[in-house]
Protein backbone atom coordinates (compact mmCIF):
# COMPACT_ATOMS: atom_id res chain seq x y z
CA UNK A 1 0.00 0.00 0.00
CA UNK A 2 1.25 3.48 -0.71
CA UNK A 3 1.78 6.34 1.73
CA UNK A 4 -0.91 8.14 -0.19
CA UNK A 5 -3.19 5.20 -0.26
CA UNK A 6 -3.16 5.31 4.09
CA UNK A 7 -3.97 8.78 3.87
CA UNK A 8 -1.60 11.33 6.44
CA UNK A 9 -2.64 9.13 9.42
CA UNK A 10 -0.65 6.41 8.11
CA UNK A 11 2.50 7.93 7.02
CA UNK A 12 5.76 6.91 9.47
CA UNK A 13 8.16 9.61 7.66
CA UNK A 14 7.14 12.89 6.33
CA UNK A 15 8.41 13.81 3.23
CA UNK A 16 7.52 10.94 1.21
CA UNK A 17 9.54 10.86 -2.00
CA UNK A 18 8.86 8.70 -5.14
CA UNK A 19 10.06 9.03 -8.78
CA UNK A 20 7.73 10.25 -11.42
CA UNK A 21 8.87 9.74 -14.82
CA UNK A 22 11.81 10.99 -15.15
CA UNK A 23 11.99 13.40 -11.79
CA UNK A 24 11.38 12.66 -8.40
CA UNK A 25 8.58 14.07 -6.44
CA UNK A 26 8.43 15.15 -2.85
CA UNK A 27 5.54 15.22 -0.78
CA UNK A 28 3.87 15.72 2.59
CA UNK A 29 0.73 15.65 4.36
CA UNK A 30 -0.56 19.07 4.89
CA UNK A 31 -3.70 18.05 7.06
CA UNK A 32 -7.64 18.06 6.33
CA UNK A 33 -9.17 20.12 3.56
CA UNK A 34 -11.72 22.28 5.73
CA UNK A 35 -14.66 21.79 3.35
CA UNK A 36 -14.45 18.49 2.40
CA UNK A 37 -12.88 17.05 4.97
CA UNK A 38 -10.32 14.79 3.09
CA UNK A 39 -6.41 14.50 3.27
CA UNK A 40 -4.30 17.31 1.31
CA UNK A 41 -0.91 17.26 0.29
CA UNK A 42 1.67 19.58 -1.23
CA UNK A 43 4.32 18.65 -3.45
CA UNK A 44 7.34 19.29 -5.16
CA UNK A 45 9.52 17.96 -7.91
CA UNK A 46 12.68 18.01 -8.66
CA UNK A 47 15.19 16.32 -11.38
CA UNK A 48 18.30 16.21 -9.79
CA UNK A 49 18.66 13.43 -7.28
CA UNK A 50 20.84 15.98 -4.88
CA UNK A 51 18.43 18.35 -4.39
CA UNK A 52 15.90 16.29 -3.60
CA UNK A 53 16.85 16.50 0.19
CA UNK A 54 16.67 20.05 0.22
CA UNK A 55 13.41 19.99 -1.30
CA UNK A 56 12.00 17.74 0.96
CA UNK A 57 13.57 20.18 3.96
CA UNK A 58 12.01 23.09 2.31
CA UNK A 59 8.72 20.90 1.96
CA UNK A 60 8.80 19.92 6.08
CA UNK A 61 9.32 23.82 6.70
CA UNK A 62 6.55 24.81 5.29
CA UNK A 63 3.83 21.87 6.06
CA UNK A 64 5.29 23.06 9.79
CA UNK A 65 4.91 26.74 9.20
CA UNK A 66 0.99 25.67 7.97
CA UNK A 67 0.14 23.78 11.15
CA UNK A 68 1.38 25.90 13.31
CA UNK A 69 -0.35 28.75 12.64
CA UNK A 70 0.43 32.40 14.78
CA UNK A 71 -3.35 32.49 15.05
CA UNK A 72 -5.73 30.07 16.51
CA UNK A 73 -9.02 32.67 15.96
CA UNK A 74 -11.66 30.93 14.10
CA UNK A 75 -13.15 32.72 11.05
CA UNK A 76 -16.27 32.87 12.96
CA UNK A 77 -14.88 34.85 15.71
CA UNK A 78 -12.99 37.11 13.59
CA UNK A 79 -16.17 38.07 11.40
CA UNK A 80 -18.09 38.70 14.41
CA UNK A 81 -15.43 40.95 15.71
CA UNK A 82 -15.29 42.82 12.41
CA UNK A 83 -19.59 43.06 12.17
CA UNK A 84 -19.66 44.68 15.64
CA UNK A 85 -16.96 47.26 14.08
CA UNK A 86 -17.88 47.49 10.66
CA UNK A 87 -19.18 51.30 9.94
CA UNK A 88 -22.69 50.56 7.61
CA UNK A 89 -25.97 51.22 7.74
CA UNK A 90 -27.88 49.36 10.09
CA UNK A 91 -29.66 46.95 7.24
CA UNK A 92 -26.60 45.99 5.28
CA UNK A 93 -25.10 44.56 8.53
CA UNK A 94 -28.17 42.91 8.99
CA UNK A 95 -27.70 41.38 5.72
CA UNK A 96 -24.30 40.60 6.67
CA UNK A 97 -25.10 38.76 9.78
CA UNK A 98 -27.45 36.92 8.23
CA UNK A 99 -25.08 35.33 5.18
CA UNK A 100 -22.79 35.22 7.87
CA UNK A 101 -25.02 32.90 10.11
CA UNK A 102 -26.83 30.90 7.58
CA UNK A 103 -24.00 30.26 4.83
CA UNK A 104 -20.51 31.09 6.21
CA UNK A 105 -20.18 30.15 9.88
CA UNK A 106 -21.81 26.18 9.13
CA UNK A 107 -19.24 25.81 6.73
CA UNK A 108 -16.14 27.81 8.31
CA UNK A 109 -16.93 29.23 11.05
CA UNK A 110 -14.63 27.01 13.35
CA UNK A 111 -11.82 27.23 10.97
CA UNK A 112 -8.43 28.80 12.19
CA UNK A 113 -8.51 32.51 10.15
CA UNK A 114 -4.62 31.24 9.22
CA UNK A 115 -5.89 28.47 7.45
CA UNK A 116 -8.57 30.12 4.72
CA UNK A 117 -6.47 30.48 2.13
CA UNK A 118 -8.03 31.75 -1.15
CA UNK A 119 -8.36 28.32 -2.59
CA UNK A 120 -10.64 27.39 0.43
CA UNK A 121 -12.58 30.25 -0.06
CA UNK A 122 -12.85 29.63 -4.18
CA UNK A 123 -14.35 26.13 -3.19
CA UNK A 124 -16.47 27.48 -0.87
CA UNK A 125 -17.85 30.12 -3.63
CA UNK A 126 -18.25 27.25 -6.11
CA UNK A 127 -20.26 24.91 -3.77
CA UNK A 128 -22.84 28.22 -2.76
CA UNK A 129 -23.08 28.24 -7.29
CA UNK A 130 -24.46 25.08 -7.14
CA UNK A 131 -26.56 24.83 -4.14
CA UNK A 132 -27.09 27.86 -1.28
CA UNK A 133 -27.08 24.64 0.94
CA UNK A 134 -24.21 22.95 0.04
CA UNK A 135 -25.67 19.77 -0.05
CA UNK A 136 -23.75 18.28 -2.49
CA UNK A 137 -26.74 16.42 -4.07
CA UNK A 138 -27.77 14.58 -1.29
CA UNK A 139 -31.43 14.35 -1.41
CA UNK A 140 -33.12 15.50 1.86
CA UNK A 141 -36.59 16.41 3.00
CA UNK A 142 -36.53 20.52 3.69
CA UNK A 143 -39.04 20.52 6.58
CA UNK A 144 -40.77 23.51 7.43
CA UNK A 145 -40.08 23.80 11.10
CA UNK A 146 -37.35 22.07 13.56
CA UNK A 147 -40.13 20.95 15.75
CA UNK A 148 -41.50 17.66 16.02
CA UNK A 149 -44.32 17.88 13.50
CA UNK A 150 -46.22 15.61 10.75
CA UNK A 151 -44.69 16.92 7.14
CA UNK A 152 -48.01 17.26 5.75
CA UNK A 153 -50.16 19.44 8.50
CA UNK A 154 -53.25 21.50 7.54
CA UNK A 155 -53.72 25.14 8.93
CA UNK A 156 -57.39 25.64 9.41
CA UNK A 157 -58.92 28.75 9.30
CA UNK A 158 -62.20 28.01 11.04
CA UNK A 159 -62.34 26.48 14.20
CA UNK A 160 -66.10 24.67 13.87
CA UNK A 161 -66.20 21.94 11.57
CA UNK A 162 -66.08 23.43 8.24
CA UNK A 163 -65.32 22.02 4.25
CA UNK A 164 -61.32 22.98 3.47
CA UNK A 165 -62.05 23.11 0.18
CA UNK A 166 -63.97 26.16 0.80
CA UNK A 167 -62.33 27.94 3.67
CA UNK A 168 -59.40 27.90 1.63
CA UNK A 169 -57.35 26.46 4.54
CA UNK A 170 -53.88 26.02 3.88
CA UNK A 171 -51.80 22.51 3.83
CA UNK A 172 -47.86 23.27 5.18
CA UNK A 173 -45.76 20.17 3.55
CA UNK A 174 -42.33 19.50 4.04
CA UNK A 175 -40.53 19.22 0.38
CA UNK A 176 -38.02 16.96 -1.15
CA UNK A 177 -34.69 19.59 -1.53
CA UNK A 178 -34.13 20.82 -4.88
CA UNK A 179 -31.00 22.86 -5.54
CA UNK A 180 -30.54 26.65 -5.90
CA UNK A 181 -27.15 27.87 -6.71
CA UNK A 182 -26.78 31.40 -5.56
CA UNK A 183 -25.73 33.86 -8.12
CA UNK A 184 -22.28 34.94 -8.63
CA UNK A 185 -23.59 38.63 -6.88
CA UNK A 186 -25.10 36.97 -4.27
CA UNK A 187 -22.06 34.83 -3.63
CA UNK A 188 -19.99 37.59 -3.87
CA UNK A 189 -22.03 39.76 -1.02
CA UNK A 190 -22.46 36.97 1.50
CA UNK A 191 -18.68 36.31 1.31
CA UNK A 192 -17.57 39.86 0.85
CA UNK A 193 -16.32 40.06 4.78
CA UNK A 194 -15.07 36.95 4.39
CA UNK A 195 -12.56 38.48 1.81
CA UNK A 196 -11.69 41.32 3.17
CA UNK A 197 -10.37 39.43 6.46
């Protein structure tokens, strides 16, 4: 089994080299992805068999420099900090706490500021494109309230006994989830203070 193959758990030296054509390639473990969740690695190559120890120290120095970071603030933190500073009028930073609550802080909000790079953050933008909810096609019932409740429940506007049909009551139903990709402006305005941190 390769060292990529056991994923960074399973590696017992960093800077894993292996030949690639006709150059050899360095690599490293550089910890979870924090959107999806899966192993990333950095890599560099190199054709001359004598450098291929300073690569692989240059490699180790910065995988270190990445995981220990001079911050441990989360992104959440840091945006709150910046909406309780941030000169606007009172309803764009309610518009702002709001993308920020619903869309930014469920999918970094506990991330170390040091680690969202701009890559994270162009992955994050293309995920909100295809769905608002991220749900990466996984179907899911969209219920219309977190209480306990039966997904088809009729809202009666009569209290005596009465034909539906004619009171025009209504009938609240919980929906299968169908995708809506946010807009490229709309992705761009929830995520503007993400940028500018």
């Amino acid at each position: 089994m390769t060292a990529l193959a056991m994923g960074c758990r399973g590696w017992r030296r960093r800077g894993f080299v292996r030949l690639r054509g006709g150059s050899f390639q360095v690599l490293d473990c550089a910890g979870p992805d924090p959107l999806a969740g899966k192993d990333t690695y950095i890599s560099e190559p190199t054709r001359d068999r004598r450098q291929v120890e300073k690569v692989r120290t240059r490699l180790l120095a910065k995988v270190d420099q990445q995981r220990t970071n001079s911050t441990k603030v989360t992104l959440g933190y840091t945006l709150d900090a910046w909406l309780q500073v941030h000169e606007a009028d009172e309803r764009t930073l309610e518009g702002y706490r709001g993308y920020t609550e619903r869309t930014i802080k469920p999918a970094l909000g506990d991330v170390s500021i040091a680690k969202v790079s701009a890559r994270v953050l162009e992955q994050f933008y293309a995920q909100l494109r295809r769905c608002r909810t991220r749900c990466n096609g996984k179907a899911y019932v969209e219920h219309f309230t977190d209480e306990v409740h039966e997904c088809d429940q009729v809202v009666h506007r009569r209290v005596r006994a009465h034909d539906c049909a004619a009171a025009k009551c209504r009938v609240l139903a919980c929906k299968p989830h169908q995708c809506k990709p946010m807009s490229a402006s709309t992705v761009r305005r929830s995520t503007s203070s993400s940028a500018v941190l």
